[in-house]
N, C-alpha and C. Protein backbone atom coordinates (compact mmCIF):
# COMPACT_ATOMS: atom_id res chain seq x y z
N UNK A 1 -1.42 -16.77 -5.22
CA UNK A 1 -0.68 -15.56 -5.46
C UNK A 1 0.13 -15.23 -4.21
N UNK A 2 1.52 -15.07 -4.57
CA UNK A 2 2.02 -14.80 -3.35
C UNK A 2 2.59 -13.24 -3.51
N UNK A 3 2.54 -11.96 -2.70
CA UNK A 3 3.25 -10.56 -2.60
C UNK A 3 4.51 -10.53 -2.34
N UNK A 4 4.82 -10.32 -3.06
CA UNK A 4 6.56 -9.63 -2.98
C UNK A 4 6.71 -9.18 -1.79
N UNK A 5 8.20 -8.83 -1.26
CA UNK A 5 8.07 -7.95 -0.04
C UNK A 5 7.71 -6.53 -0.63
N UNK A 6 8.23 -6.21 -2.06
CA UNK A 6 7.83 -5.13 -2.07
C UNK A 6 6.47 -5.09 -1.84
N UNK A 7 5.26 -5.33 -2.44
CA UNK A 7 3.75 -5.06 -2.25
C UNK A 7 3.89 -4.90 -0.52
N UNK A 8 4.06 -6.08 -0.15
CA UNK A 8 3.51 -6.35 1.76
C UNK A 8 4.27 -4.80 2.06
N UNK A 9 5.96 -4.74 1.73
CA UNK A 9 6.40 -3.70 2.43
C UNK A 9 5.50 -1.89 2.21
N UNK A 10 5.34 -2.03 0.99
CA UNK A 10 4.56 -1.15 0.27
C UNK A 10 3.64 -0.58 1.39
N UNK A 11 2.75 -1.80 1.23
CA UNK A 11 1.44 -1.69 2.05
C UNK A 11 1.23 -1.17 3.49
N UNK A 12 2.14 -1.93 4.56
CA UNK A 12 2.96 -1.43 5.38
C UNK A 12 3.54 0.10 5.47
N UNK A 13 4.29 0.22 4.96
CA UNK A 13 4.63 1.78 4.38
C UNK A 13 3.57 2.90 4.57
N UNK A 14 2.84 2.48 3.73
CA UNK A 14 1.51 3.32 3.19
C UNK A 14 0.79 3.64 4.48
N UNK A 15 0.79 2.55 5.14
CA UNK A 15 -0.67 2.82 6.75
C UNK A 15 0.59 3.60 7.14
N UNK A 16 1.65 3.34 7.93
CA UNK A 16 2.45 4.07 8.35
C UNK A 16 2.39 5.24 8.11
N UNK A 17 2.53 5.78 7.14
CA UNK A 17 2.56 7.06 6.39
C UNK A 17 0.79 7.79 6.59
N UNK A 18 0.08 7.17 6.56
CA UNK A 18 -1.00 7.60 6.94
C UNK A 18 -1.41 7.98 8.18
N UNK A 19 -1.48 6.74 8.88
CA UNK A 19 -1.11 6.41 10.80
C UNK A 19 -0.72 8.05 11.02
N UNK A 20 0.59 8.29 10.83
CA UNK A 20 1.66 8.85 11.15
C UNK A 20 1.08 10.85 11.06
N UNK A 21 0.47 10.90 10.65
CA UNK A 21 0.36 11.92 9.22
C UNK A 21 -0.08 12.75 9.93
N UNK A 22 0.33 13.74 10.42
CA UNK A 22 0.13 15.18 11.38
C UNK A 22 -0.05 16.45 10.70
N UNK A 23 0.15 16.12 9.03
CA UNK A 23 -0.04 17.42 8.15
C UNK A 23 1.28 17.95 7.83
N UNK A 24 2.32 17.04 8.56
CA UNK A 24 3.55 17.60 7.88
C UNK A 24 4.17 16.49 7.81
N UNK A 25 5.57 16.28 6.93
CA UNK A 25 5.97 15.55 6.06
C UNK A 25 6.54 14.71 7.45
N UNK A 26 6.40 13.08 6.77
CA UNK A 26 7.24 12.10 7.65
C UNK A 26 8.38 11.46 6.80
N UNK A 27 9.32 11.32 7.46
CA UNK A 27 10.54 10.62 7.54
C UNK A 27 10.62 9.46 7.08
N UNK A 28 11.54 8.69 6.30
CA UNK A 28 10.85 7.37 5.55
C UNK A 28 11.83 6.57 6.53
N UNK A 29 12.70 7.67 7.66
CA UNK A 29 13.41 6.78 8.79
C UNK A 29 12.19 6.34 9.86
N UNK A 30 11.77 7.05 9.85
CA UNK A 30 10.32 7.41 10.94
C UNK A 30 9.75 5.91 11.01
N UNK A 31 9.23 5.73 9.26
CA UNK A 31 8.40 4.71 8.91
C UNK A 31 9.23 3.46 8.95
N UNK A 32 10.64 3.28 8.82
CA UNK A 32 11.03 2.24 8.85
C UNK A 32 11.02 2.10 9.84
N UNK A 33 11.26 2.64 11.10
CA UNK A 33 11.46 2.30 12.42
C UNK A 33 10.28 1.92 12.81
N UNK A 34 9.02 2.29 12.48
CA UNK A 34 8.03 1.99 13.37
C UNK A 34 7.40 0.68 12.71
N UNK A 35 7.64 0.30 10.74
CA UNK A 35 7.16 -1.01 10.53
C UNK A 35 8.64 -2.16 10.69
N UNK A 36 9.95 -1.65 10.87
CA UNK A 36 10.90 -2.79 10.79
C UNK A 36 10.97 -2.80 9.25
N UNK A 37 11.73 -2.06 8.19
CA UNK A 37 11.69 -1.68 7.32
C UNK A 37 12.90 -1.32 7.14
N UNK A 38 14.08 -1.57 6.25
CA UNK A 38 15.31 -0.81 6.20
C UNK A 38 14.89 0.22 5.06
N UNK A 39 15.11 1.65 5.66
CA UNK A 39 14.93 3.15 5.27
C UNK A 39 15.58 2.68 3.52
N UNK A 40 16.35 1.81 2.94
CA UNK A 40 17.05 1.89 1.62
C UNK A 40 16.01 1.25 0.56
N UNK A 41 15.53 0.48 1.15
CA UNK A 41 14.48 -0.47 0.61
C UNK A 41 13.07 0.65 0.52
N UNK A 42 12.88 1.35 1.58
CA UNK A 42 11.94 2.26 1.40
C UNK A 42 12.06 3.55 0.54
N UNK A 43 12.95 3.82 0.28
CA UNK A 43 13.25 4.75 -0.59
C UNK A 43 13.11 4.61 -2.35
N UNK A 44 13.01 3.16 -2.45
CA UNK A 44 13.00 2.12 -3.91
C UNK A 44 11.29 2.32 -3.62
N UNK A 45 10.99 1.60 -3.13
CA UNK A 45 9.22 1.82 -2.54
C UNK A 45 8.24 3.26 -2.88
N UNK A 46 9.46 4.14 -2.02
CA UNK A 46 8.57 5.37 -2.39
C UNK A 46 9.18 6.27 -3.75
N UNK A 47 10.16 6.11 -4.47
CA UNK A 47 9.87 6.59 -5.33
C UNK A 47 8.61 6.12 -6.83
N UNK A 48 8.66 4.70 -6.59
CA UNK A 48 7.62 3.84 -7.03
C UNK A 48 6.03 4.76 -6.72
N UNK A 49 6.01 4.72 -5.68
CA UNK A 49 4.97 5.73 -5.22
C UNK A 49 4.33 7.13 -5.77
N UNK A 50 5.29 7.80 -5.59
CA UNK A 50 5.83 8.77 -6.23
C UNK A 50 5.50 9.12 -7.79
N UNK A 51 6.04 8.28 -8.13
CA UNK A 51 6.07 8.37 -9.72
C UNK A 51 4.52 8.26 -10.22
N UNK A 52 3.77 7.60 -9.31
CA UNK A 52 2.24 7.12 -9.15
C UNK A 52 1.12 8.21 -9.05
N UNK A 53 1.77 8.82 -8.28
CA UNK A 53 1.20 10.29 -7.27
C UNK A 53 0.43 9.80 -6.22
N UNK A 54 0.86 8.74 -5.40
CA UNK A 54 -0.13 8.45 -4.56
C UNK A 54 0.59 9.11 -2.91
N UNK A 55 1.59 9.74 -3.05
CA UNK A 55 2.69 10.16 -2.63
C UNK A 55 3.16 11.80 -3.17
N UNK A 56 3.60 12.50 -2.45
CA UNK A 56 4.28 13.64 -2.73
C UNK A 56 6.17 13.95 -1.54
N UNK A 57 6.81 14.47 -2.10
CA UNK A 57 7.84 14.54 -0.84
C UNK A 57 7.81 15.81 -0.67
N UNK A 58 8.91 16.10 0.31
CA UNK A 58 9.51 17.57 0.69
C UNK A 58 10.72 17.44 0.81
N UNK A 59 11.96 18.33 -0.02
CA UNK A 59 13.16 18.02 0.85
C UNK A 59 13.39 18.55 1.61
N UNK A 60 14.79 18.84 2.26
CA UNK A 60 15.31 19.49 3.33
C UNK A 60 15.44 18.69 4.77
N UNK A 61 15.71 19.67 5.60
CA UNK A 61 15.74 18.97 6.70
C UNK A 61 14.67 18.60 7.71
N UNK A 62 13.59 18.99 7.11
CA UNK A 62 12.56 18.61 8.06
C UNK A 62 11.63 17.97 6.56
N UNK A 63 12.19 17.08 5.64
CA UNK A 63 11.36 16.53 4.71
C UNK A 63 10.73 15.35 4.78
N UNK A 64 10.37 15.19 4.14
CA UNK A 64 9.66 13.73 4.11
C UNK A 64 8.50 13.59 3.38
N UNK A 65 7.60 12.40 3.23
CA UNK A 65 6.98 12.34 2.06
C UNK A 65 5.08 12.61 2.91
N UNK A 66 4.48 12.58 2.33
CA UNK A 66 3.20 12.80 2.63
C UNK A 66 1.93 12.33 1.74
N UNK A 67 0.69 11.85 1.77
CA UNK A 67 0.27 11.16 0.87
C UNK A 67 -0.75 12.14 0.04
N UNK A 68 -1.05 11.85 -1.20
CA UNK A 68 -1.16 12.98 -1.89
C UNK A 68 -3.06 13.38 -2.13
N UNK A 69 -3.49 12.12 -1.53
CA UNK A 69 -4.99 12.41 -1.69
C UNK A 69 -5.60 12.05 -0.48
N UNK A 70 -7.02 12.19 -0.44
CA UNK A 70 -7.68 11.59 0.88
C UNK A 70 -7.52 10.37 0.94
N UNK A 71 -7.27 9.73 2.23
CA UNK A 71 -7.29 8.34 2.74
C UNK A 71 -8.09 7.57 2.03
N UNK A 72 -9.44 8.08 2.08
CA UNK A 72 -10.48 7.36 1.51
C UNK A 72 -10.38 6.99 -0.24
N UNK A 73 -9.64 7.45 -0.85
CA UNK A 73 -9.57 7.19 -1.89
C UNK A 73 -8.34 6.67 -2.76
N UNK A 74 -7.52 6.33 -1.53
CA UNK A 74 -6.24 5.11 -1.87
C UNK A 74 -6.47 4.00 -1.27
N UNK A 75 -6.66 3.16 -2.27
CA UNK A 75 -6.99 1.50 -2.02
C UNK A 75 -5.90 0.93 -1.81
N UNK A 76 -5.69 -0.30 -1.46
CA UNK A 76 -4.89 -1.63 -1.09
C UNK A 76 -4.96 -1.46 -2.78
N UNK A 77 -6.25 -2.11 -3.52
CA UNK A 77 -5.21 -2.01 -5.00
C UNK A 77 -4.37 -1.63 -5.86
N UNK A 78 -4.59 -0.14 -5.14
CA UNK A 78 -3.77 1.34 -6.23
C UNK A 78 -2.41 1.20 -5.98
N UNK A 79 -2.53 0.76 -4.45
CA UNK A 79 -1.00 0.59 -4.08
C UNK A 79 -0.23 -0.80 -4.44
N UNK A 80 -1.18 -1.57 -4.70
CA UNK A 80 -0.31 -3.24 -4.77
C UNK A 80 0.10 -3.07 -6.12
N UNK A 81 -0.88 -2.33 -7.33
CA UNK A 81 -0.55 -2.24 -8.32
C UNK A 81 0.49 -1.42 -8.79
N UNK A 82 0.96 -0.21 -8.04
CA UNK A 82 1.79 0.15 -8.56
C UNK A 82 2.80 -0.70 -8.26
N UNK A 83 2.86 -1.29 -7.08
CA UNK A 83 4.30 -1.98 -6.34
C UNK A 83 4.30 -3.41 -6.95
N UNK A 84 3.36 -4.52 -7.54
CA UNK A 84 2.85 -5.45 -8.03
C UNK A 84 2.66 -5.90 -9.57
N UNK A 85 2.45 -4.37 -9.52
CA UNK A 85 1.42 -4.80 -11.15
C UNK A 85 0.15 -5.45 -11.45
N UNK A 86 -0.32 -5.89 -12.68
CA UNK A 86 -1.09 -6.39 -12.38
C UNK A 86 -1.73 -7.45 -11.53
N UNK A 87 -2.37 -7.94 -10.72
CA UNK A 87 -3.12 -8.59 -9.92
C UNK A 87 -3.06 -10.52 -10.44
N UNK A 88 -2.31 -10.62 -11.47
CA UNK A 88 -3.19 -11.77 -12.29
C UNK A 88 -1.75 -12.68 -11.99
N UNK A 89 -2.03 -13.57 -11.41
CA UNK A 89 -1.00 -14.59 -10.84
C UNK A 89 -0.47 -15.64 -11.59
N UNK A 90 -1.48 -15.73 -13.10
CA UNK A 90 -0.95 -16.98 -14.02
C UNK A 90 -0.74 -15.70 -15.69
N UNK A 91 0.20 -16.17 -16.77
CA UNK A 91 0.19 -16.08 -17.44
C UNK A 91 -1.10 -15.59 -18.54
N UNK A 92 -1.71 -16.51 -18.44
CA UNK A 92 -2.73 -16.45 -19.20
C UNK A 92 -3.52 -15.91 -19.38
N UNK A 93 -3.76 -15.09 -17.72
CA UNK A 93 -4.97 -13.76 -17.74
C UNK A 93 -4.29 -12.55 -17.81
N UNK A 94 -3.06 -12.65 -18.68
CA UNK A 94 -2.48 -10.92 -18.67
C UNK A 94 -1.81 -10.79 -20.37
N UNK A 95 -1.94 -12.38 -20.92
CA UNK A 95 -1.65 -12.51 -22.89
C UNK A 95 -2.25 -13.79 -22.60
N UNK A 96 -3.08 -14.08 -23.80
CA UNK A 96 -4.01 -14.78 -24.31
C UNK A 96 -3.02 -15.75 -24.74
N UNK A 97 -1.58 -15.18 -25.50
CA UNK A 97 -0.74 -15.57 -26.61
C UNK A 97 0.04 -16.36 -25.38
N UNK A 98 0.18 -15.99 -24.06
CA UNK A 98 0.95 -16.99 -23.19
C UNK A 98 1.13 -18.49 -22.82
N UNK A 99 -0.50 -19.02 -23.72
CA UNK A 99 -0.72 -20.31 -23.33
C UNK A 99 -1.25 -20.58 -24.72
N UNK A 100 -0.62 -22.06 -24.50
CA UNK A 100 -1.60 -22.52 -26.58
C UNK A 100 -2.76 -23.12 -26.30
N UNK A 101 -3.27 -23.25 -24.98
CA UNK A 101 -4.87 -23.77 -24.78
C UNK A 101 -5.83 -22.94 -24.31
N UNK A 102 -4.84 -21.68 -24.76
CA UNK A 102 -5.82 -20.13 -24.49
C UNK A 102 -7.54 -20.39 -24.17
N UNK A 103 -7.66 -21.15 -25.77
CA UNK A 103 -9.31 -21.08 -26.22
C UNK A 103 -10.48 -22.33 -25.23
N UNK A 104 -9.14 -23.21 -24.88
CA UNK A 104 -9.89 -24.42 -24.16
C UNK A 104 -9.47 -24.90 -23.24
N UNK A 105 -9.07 -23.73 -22.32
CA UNK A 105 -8.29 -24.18 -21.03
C UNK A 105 -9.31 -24.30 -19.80
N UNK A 106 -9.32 -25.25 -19.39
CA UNK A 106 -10.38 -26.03 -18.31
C UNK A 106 -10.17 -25.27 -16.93
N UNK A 107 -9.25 -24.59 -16.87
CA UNK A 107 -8.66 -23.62 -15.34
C UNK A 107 -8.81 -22.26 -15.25
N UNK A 108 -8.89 -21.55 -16.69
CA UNK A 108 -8.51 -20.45 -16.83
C UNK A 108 -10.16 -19.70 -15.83
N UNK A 109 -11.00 -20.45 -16.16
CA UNK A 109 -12.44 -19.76 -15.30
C UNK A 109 -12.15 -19.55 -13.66
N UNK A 110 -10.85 -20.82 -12.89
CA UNK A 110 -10.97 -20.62 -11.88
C UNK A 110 -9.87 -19.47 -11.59
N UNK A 111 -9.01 -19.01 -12.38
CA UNK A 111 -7.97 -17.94 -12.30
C UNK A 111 -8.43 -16.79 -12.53
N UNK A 112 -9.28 -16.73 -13.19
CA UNK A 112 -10.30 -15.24 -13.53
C UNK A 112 -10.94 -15.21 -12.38
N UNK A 113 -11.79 -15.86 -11.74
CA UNK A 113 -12.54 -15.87 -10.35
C UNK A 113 -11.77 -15.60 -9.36
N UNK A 114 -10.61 -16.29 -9.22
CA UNK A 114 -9.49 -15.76 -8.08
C UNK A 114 -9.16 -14.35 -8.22
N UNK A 115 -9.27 -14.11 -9.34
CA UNK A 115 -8.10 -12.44 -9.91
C UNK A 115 -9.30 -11.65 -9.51
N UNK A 116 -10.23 -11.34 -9.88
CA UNK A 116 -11.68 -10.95 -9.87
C UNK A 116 -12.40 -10.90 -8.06
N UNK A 117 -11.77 -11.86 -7.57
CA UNK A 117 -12.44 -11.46 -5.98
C UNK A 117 -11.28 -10.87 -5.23
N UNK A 118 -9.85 -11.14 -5.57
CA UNK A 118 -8.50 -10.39 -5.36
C UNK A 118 -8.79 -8.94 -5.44
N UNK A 119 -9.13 -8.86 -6.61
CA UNK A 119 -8.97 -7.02 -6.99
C UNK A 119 -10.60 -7.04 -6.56
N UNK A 120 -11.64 -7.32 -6.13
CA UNK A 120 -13.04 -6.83 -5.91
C UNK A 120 -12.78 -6.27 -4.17
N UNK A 121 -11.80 -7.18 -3.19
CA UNK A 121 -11.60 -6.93 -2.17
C UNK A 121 -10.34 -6.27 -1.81
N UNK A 122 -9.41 -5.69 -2.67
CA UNK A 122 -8.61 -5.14 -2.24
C UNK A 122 -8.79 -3.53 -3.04
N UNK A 123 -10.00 -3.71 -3.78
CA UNK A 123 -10.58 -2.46 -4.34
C UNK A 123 -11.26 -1.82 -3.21
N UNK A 124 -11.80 -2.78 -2.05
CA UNK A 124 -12.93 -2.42 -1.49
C UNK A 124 -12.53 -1.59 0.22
N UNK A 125 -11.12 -1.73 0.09
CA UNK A 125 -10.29 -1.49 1.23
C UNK A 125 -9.25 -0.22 1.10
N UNK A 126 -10.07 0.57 1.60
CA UNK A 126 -9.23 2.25 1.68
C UNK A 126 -8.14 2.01 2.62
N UNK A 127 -7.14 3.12 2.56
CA UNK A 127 -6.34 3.63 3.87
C UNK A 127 -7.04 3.90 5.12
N UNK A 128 -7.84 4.86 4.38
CA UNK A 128 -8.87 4.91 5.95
C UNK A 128 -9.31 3.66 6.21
N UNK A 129 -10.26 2.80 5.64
CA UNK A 129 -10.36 1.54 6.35
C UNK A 129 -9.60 1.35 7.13
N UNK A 130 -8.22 0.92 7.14
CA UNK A 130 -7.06 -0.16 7.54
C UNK A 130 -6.78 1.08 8.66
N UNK A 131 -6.90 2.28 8.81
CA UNK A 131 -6.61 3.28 9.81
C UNK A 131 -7.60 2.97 10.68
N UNK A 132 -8.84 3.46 10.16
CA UNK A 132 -9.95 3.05 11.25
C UNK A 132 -9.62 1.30 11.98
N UNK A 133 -9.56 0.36 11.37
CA UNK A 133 -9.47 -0.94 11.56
C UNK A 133 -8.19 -1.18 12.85
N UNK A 134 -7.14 -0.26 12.60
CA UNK A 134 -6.21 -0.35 13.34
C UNK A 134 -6.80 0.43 14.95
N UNK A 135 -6.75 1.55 14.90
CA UNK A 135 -7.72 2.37 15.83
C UNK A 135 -8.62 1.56 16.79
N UNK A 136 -9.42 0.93 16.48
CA UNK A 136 -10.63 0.17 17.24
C UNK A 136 -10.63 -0.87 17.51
N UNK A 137 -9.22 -1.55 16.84
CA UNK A 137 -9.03 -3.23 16.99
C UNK A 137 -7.50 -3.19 17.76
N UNK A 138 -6.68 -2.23 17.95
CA UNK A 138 -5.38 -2.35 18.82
C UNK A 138 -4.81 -1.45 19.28
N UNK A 139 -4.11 -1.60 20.56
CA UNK A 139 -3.73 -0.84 21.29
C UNK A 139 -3.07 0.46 20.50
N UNK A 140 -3.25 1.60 21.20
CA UNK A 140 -2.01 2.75 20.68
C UNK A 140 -0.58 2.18 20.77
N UNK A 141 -0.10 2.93 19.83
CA UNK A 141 1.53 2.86 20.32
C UNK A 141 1.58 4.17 20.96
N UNK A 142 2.67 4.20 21.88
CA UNK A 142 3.26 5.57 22.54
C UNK A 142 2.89 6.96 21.61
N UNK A 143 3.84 6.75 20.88
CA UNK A 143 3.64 7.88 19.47
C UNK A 143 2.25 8.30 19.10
N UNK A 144 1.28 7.52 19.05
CA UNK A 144 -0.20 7.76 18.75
C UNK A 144 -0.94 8.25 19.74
N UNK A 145 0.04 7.72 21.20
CA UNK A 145 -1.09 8.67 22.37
C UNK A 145 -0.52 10.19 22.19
N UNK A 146 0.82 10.50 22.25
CA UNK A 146 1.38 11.31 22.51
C UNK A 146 0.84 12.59 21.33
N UNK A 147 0.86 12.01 19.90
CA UNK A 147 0.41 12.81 19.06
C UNK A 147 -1.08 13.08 19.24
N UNK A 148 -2.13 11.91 19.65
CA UNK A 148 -3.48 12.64 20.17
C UNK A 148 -3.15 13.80 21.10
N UNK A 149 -2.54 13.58 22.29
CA UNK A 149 -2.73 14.06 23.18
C UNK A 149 -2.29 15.47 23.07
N UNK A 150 -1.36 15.89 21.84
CA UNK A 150 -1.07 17.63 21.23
C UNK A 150 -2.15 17.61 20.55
N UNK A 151 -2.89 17.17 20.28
CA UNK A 151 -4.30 17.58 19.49
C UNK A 151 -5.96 18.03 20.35
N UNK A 152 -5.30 17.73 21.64
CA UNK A 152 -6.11 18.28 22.51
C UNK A 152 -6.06 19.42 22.90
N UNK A 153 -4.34 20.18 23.15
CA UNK A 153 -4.29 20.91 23.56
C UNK A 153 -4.71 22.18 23.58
C-alpha cells in the first residue's frame, strides 16, 4: 500500500495543527511553513477535514482552523480515512464482484491480514501519541520553546 501525498500530507498537517495548538486558531500558512506544505494544497486537505469534523475553522483575520476533539481520540486512521478512504489496497477486499476468483482466491487471506494489522495499528495511534512521541524523542523547534516558555509566565 502506498499513501497519497494527500494521506502523508494530511497526517503531517494534523500533528502540526495539534503541535501548534495554543487554544486559538492556526493558520494553514503557519502549518505549511513549518511541515513544507504549499498553503493551496492544504486548503483541499482541510476542507476534507472539515467536512469530517475532525477539524473546525474561524474566519477573519486572526482565523484559522483548530481540531475539533481531544487529541486522544483522533487516530492516524480517522484521518487516513477521510483523506484515503478505505484502508484496503487490492480490489477485492472492498467488492467481492471485483475479482471472478472472489470464492477461491489463494491471496485474498494474505490481503485481509495486511488490511487488518494496517487499520489495527493505525487505530492504535492517537494525535496525542505522535505529540507525546515527538516531545520525548526530538529536539524543540524555536516556536515550541518560545510558546512553552509564555506558558510559564
Amino acid at each position: 500500500m502506498k499513501l497519497s501525498t494527500k494521506g502523508k500530507y494530511g497526517l503531517k498537517a494534523m500533528f502540526e495543527l495539534a503541535l501548534s495548538s495554543n487554544g486559538e486558531p492556526i493558520s494553514l500558512k503557519h502549518i505549511a511553513k513549518e511541515q513544507g506544505i504549499s498553503d493551496q494544497y492544504l486548503e483541499q486537505i482541510f476542507s476534507l477535514l472539515k467536512k469530517a469534523g475532525l477539524v473546525k475553522s474561524v474566519r477573519g483575520a486572526q482565523g484559522g482552523y483548530y481540531i475539533s476533539k481531544d487529541l486522544n481520540e483522533i487516530t492516524v486512521a480517522d484521518i487516513l480515512r477521510v483523506l484515503e478512504g478505505d484502508m484496503a489496497f487490492t480490489e477485492c477486499l472492498l467488492d467481492k464482484d471485483a475479482c471472478e476468483n472472489f470464492d477461491s482466491c489463494s491471496t485474498r487471506y494474505v490481503w485481509a491480514k495486511i488490511k487488518e494489522s494496517i487499520e489495527k495499528v493505525t487505530q492504535s495511534i492517537s494525535l496525542q501519541d505522535m505529540i507525546d512521541d515527538y516531545k520525548s524523542n526530538f529536539k524543540y523547534r524555536d516556536d515550541d520553546i518560545i510558546r512553552d516558555m509564555k506558558k510559564v509566565k
